[in-house]
Protein backbone atom coordinates (compact mmCIF):
# COMPACT_ATOMS: atom_id res chain seq x y z
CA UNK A 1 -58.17 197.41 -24.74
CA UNK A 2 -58.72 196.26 -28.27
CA UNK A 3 -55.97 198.10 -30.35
CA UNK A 4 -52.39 199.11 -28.24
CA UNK A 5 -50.03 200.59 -31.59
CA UNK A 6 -47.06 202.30 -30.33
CA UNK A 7 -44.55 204.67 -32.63
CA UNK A 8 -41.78 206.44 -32.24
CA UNK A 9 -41.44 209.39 -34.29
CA UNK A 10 -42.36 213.13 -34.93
CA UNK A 11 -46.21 213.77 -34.47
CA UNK A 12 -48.36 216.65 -34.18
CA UNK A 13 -45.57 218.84 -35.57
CA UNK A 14 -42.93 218.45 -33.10
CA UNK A 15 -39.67 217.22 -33.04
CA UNK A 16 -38.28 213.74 -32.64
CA UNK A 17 -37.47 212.93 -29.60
CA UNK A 18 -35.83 209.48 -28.59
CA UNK A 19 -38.28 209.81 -25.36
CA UNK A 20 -41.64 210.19 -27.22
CA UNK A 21 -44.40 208.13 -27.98
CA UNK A 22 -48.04 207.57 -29.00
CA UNK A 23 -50.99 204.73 -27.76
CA UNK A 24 -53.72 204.50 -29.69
CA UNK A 25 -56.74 202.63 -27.90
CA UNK A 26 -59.44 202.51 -30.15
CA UNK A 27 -60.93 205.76 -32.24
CA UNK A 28 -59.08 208.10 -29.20
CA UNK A 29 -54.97 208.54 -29.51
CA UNK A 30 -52.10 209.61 -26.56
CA UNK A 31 -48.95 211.39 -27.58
CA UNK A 32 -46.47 212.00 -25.26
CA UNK A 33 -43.27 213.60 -25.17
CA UNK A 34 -40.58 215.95 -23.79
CA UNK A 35 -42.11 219.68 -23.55
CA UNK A 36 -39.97 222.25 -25.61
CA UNK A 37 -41.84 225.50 -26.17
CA UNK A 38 -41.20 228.60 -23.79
CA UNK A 39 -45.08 229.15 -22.37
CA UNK A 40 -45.54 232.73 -22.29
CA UNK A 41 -47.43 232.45 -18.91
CA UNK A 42 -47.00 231.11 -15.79
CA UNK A 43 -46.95 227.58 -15.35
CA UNK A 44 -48.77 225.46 -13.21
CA UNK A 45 -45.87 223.35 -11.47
CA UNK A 46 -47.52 220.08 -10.87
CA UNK A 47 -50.11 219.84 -13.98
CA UNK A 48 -50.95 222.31 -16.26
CA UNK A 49 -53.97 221.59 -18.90
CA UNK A 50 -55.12 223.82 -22.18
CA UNK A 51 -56.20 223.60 -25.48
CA UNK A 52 -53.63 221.77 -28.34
CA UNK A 53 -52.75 223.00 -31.95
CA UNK A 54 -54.96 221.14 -33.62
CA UNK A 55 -58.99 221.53 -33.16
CA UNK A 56 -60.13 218.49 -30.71
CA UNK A 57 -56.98 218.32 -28.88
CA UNK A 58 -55.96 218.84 -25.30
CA UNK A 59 -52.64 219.15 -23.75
CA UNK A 60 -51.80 218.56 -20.48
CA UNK A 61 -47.97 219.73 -19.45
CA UNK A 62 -47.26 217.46 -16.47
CA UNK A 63 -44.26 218.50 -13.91
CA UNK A 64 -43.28 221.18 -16.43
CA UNK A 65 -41.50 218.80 -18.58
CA UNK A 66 -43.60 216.28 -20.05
CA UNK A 67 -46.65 217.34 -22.41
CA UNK A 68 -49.53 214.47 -23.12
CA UNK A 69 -51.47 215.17 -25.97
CA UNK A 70 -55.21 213.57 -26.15
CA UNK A 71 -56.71 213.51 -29.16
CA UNK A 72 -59.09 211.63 -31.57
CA UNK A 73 -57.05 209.03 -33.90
CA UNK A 74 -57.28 209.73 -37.74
């Protein structure tokens, strides 16, 4: 684990929330906050894993209520 750099704040255009944050470990970056989009489908109810917003990403909603974000740092 060379670099750990946590922040709080809005990323990937969502809101702040006082119960996000992001990791970064090396060139590869975690983001994760509260979920607060209405999904249009049904939802898995234990994990639930698609593509993100941004090209590269992937989002995995776990328990319905928190969303982790994977992505490549920029």
């Amino acid at each position: 684990m060379r670099d750990l750099n946590i922040a709080i704040g809005p990323r990937h255009g969502m809101a702040h929330t006082p119960t996000s944050f992001s990791l970064r470990l090396g060139n590869r970056e975690m983001h994760v906050s509260r979920d607060f989009r209405n999904r249009y489908y049904k939802v898995n109810p234990i994990i639930d894993c698609s593509t993100g917003l941004q090209r590269g990403h992937v989002e995995l909603l776990v328990l319905r209520k928190w969303l982790v974000i994977l992505s490549k740092a920029h």
